[in-house]
PDB file of N, CA and C in Angstrom:
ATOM      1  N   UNK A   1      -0.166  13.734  28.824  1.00  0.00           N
ATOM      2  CA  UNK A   1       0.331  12.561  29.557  1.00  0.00           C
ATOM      3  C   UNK A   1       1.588  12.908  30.348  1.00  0.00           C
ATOM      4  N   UNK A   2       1.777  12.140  31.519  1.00  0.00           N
ATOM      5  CA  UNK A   2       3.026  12.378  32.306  1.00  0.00           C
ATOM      6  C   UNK A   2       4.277  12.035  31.635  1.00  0.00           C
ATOM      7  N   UNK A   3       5.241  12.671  31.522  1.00  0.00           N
ATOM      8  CA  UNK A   3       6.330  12.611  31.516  1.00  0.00           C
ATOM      9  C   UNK A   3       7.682  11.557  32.092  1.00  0.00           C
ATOM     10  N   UNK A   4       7.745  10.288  31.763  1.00  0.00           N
ATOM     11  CA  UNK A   4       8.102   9.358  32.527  1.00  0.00           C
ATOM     12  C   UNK A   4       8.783   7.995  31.781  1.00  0.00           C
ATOM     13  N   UNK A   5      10.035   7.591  32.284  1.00  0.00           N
ATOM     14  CA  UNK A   5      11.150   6.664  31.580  1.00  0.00           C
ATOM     15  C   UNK A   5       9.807   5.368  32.010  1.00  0.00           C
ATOM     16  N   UNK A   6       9.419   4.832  30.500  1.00  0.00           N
ATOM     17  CA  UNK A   6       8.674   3.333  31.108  1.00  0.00           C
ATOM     18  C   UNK A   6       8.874   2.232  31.189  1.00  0.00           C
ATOM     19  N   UNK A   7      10.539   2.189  30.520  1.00  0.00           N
ATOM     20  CA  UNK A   7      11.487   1.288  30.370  1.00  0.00           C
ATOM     21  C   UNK A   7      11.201   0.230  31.769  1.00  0.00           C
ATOM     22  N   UNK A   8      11.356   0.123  32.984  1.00  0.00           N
ATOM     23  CA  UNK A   8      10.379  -0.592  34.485  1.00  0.00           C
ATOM     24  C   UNK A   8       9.520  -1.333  34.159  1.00  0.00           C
ATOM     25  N   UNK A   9       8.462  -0.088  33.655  1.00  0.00           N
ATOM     26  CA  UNK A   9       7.285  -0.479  33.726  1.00  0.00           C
ATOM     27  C   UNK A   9       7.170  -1.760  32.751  1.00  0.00           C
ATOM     28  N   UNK A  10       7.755  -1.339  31.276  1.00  0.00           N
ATOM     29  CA  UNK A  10       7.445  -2.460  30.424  1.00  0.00           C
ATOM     30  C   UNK A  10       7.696  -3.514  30.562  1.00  0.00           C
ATOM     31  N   UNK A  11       8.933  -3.711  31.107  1.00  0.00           N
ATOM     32  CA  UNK A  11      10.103  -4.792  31.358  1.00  0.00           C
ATOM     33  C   UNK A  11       8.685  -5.661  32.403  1.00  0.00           C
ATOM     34  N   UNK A  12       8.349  -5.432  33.274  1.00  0.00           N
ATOM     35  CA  UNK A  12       7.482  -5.886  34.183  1.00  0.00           C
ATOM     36  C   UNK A  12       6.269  -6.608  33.547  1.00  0.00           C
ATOM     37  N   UNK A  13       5.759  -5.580  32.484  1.00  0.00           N
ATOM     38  CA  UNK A  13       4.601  -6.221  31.704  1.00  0.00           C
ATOM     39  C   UNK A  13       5.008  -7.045  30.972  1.00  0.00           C
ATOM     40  N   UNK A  14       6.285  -7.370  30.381  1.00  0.00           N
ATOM     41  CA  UNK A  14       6.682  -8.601  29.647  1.00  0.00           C
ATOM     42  C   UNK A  14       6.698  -9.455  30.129  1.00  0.00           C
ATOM     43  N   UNK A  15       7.527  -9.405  31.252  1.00  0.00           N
ATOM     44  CA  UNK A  15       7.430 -10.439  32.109  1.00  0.00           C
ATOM     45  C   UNK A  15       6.691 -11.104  32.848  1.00  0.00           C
ATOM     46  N   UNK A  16       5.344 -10.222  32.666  1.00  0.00           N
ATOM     47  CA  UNK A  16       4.047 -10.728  33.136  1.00  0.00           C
ATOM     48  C   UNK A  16       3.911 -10.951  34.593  1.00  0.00           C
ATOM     49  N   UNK A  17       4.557  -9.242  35.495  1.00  0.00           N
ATOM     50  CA  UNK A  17       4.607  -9.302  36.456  1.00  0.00           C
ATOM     51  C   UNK A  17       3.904  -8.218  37.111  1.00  0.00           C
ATOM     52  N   UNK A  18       2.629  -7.702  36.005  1.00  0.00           N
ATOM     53  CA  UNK A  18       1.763  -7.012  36.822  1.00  0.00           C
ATOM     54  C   UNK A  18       0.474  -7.739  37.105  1.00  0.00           C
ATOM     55  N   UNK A  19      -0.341  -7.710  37.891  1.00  0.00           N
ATOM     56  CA  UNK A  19      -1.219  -8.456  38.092  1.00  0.00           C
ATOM     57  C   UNK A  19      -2.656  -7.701  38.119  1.00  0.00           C
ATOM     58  N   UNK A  20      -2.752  -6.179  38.178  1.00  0.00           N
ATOM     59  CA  UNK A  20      -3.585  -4.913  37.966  1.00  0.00           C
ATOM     60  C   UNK A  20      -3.162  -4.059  37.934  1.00  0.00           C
ATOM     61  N   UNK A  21      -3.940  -3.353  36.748  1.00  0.00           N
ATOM     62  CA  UNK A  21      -3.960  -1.527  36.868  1.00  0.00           C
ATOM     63  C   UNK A  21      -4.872  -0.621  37.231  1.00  0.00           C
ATOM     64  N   UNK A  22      -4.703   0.382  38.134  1.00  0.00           N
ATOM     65  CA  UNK A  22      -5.993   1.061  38.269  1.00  0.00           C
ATOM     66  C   UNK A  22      -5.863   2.824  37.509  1.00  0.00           C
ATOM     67  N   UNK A  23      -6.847   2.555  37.069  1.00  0.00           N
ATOM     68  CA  UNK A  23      -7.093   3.639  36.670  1.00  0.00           C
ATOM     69  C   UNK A  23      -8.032   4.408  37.129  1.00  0.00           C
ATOM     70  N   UNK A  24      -8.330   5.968  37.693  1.00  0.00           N
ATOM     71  CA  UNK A  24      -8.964   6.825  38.422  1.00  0.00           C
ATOM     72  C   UNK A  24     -10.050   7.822  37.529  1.00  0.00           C
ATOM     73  N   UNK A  25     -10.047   7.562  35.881  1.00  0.00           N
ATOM     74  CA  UNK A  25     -10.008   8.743  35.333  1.00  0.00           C
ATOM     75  C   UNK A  25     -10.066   8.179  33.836  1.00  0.00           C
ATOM     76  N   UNK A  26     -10.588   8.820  33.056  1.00  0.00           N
ATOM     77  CA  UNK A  26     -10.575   8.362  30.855  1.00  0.00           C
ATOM     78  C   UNK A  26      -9.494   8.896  30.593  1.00  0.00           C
ATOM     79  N   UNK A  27      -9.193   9.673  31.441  1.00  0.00           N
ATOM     80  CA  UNK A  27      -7.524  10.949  30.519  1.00  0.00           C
ATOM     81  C   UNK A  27      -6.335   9.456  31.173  1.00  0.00           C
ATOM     82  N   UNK A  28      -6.518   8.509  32.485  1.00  0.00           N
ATOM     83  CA  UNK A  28      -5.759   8.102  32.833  1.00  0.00           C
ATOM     84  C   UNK A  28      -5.397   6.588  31.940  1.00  0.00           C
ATOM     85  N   UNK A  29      -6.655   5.815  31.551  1.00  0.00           N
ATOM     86  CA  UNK A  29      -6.734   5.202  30.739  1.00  0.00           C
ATOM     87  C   UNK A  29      -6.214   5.380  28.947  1.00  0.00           C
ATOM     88  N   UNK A  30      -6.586   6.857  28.550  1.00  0.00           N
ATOM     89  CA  UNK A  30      -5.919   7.144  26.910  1.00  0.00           C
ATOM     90  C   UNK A  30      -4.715   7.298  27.287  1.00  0.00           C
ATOM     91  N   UNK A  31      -4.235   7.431  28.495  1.00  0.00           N
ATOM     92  CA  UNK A  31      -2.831   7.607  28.637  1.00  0.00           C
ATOM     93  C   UNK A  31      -1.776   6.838  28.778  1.00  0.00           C
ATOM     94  N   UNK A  32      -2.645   5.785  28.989  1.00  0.00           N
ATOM     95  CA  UNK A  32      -1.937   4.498  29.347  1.00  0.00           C
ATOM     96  C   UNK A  32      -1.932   3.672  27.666  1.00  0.00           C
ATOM     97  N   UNK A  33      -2.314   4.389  26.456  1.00  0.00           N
ATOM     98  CA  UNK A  33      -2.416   3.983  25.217  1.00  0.00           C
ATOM     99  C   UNK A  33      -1.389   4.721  24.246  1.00  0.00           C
ATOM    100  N   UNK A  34      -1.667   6.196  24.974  1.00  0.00           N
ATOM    101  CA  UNK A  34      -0.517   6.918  24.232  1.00  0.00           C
ATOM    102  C   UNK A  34       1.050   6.734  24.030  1.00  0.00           C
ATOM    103  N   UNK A  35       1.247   6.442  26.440  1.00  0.00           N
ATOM    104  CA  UNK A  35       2.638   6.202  26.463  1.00  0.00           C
ATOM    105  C   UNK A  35       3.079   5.165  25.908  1.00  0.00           C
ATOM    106  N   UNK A  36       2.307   4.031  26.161  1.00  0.00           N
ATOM    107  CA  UNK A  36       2.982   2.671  25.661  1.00  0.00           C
ATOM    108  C   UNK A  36       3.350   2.084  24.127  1.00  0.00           C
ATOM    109  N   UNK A  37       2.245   2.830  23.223  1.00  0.00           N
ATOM    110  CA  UNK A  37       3.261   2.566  22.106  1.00  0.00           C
ATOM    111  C   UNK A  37       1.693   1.163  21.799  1.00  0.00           C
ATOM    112  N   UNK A  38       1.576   0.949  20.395  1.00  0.00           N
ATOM    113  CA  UNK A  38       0.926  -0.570  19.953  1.00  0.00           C
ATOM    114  C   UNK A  38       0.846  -1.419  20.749  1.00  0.00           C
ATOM    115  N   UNK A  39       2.528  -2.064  20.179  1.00  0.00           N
ATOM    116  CA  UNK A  39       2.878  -3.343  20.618  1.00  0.00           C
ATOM    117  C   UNK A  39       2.540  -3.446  22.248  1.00  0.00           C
ATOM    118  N   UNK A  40       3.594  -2.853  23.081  1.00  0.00           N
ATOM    119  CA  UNK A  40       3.072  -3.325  24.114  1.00  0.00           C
ATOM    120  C   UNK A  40       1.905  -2.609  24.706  1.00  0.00           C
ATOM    121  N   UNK A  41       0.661  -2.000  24.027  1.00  0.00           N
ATOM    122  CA  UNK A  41      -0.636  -1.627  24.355  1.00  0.00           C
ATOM    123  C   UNK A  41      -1.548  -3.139  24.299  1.00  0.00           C
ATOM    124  N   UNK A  42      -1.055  -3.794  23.178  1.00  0.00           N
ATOM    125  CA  UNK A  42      -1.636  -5.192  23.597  1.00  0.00           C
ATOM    126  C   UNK A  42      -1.198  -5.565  23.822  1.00  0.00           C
ATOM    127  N   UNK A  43      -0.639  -5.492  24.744  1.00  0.00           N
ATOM    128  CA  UNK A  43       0.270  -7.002  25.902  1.00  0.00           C
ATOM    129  C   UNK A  43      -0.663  -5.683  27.397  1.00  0.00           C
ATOM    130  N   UNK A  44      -0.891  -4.613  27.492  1.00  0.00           N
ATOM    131  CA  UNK A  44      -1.612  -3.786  28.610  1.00  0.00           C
ATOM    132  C   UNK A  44      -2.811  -4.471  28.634  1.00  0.00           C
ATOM    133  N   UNK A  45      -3.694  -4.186  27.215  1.00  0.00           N
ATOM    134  CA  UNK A  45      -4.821  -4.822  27.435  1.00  0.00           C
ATOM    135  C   UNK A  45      -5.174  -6.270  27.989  1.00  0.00           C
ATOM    136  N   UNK A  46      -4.428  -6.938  28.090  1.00  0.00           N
ATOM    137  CA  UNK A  46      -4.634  -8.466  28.978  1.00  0.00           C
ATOM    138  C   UNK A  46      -4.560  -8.233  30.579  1.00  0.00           C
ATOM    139  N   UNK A  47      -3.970  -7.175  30.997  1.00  0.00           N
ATOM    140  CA  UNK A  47      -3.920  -6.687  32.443  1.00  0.00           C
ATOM    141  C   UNK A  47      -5.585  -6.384  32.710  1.00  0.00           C
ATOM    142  N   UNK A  48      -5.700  -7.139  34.046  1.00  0.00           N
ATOM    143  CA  UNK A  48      -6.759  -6.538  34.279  1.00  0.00           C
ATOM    144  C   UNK A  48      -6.538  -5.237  34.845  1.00  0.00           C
ATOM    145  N   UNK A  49      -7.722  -4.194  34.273  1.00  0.00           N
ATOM    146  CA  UNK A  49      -8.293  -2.884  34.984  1.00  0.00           C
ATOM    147  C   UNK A  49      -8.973  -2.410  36.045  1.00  0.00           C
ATOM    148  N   UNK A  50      -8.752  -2.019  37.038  1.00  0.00           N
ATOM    149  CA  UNK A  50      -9.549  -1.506  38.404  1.00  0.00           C
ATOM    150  C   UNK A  50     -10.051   0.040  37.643  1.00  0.00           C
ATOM    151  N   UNK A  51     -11.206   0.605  37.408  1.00  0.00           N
ATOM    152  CA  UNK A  51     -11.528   1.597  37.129  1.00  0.00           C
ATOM    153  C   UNK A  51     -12.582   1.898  38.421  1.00  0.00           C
ATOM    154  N   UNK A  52     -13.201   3.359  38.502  1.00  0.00           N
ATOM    155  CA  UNK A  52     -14.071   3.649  39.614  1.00  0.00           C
ATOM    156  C   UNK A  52     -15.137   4.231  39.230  1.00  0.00           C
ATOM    157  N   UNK A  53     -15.327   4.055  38.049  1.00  0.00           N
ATOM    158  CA  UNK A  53     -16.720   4.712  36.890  1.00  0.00           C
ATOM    159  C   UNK A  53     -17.236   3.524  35.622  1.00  0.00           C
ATOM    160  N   UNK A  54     -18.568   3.428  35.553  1.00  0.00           N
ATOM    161  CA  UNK A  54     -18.933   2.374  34.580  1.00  0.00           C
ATOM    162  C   UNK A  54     -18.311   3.924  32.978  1.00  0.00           C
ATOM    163  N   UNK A  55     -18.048   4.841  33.204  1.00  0.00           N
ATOM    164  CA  UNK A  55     -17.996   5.896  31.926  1.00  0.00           C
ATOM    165  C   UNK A  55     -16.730   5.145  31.360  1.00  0.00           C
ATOM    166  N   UNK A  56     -15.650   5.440  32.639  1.00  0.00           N
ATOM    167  CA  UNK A  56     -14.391   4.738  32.947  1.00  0.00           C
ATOM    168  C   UNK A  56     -14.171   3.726  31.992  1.00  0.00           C
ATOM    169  N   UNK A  57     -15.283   2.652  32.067  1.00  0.00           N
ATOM    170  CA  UNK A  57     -14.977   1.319  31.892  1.00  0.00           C
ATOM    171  C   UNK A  57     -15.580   1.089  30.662  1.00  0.00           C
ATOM    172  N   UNK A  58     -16.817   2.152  30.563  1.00  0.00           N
ATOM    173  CA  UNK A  58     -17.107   2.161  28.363  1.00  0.00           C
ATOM    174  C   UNK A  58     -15.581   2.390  27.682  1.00  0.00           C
ATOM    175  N   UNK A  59     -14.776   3.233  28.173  1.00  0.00           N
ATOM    176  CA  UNK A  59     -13.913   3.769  27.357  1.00  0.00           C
ATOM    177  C   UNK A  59     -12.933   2.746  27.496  1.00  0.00           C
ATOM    178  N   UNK A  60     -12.920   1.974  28.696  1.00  0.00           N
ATOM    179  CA  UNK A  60     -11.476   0.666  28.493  1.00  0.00           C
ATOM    180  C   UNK A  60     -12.449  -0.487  27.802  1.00  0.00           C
ATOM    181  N   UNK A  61     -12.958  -0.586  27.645  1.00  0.00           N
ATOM    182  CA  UNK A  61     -14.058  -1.796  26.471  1.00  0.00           C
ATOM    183  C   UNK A  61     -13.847  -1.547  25.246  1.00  0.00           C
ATOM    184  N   UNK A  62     -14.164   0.072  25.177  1.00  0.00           N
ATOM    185  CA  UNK A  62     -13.815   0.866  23.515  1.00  0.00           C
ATOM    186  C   UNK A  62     -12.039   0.012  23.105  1.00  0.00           C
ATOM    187  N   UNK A  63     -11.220   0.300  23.963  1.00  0.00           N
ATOM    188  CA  UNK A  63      -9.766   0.770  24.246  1.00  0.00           C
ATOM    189  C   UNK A  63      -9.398  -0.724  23.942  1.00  0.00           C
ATOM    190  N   UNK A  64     -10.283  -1.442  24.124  1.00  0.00           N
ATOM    191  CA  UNK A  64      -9.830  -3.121  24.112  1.00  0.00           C
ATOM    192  C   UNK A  64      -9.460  -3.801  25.217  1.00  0.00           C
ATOM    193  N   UNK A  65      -9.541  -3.338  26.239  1.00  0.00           N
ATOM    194  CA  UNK A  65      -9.170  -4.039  27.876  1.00  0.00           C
ATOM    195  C   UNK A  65     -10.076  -5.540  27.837  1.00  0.00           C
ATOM    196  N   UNK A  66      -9.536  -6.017  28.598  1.00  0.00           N
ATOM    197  CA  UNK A  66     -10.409  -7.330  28.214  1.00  0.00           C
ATOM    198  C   UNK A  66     -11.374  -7.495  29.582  1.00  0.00           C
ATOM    199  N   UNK A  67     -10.196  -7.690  30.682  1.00  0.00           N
ATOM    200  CA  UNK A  67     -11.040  -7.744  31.964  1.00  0.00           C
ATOM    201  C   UNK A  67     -11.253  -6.416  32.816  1.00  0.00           C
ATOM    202  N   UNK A  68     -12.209  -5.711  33.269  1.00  0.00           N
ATOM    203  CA  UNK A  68     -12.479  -4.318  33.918  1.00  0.00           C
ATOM    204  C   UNK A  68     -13.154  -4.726  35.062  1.00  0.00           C
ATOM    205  N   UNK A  69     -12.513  -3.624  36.256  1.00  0.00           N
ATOM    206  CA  UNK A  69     -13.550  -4.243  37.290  1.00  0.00           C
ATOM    207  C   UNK A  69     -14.003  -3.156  37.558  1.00  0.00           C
ATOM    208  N   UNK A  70     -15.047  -2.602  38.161  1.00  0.00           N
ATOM    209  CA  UNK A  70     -15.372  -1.244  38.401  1.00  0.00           C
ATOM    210  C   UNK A  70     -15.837  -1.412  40.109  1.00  0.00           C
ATOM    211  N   UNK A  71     -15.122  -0.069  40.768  1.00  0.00           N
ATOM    212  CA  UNK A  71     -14.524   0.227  42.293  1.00  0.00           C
ATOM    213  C   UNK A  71     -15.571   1.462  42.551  1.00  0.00           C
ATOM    214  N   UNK A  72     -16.235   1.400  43.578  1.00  0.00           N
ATOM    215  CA  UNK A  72     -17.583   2.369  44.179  1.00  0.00           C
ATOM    216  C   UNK A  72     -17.250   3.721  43.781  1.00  0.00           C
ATOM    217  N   UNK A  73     -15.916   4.185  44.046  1.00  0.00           N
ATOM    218  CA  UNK A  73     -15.336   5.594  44.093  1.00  0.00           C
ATOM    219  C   UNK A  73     -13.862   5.390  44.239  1.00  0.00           C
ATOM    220  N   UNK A  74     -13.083   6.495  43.977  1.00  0.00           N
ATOM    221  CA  UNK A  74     -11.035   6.492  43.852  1.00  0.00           C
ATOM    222  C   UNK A  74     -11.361   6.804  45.167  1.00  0.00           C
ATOM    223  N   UNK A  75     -11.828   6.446  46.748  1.00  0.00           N
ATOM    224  CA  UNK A  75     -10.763   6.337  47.963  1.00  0.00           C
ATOM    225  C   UNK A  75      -9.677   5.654  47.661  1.00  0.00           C
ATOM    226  N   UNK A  76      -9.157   5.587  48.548  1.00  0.00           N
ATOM    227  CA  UNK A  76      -7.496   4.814  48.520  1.00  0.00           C
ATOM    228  C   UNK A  76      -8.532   2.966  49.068  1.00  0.00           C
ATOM    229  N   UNK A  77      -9.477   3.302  50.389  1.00  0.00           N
ATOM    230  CA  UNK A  77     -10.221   2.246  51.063  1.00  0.00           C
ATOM    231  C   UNK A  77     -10.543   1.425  50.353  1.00  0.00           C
ATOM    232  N   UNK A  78     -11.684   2.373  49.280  1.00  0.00           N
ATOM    233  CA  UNK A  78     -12.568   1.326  48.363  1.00  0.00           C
ATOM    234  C   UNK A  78     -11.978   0.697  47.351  1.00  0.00           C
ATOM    235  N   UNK A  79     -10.499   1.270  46.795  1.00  0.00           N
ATOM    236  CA  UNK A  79     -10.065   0.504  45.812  1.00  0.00           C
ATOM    237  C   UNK A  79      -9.093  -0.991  46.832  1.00  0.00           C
ATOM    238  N   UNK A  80      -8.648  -0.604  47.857  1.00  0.00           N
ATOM    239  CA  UNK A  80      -8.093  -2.096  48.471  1.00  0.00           C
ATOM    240  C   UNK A  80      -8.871  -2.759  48.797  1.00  0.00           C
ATOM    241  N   UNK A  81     -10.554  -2.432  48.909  1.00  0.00           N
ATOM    242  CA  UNK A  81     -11.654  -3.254  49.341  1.00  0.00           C
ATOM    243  C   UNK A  81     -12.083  -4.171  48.376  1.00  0.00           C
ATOM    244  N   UNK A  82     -12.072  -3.588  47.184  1.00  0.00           N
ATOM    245  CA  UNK A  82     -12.436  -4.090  45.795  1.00  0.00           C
ATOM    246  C   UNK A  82     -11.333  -5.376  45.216  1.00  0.00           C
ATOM    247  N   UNK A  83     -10.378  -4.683  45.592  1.00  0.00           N
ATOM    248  CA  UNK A  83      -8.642  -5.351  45.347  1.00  0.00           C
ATOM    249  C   UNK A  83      -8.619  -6.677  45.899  1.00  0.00           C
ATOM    250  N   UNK A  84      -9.118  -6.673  47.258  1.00  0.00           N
ATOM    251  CA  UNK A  84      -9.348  -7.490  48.639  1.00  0.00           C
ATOM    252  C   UNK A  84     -10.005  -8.584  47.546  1.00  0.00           C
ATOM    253  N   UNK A  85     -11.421  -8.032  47.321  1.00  0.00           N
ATOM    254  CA  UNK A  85     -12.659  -8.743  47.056  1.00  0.00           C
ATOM    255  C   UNK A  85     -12.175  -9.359  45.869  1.00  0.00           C
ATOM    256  N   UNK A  86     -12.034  -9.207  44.678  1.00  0.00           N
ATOM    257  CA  UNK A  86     -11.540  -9.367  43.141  1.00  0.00           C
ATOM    258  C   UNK A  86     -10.431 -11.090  43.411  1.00  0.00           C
ATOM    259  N   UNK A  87      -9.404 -10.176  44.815  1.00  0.00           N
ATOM    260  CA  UNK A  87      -8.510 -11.576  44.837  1.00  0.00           C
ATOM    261  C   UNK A  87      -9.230 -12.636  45.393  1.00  0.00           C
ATOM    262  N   UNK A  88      -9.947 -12.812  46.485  1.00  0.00           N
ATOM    263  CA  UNK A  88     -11.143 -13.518  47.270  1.00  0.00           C
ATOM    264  C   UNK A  88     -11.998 -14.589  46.608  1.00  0.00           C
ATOM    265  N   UNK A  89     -11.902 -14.292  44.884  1.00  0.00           N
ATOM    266  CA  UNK A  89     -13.132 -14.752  44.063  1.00  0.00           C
ATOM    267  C   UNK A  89     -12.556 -15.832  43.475  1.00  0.00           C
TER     268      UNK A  89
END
């Protein structure tokens, strides 16, 4: 996992000021379990997930994610297309 102060990041998820995460990758998703620690791993899992693989999205189901959306492929395009679409609904 990357190397990185998440002190930001968390503060944000408490505050319930993320609105998605995307993830590109399964190493990017366990990673997002490792850094965070339990507690706030369930306060992650209520974030919805942008993943770009149904493999992707077995493993955030396993992981406990609640809402997953799954994106054609990681372009930069197809995930703001999806992003676009998701808010649209």
């Amino acid at each position: 996992p990357p190397i990185t102060n998440l002190e930001p990041y968390l503060l944000l998820l408490k505050e319930r000021k993320v609105d998605v995460i995307i993830c590109t990758s399964g190493e990017s998703v366990n990673n997002l379990k490792k850094l965070t620690g339990d507690e706030n791993f369930r306060m992650l899992k209520q974030v919805p997930l942008l993943v770009v693989s149904d493999r992707i999205k077995m493993l955030a189901q396993d992981l406990g994610f609640q809402t997953i959306w799954v994106a054609n492929n990681a372009k930069h395009e197809t995930l703001i297309r999806a992003l676009n679409e998701i808010r649209t609904q």
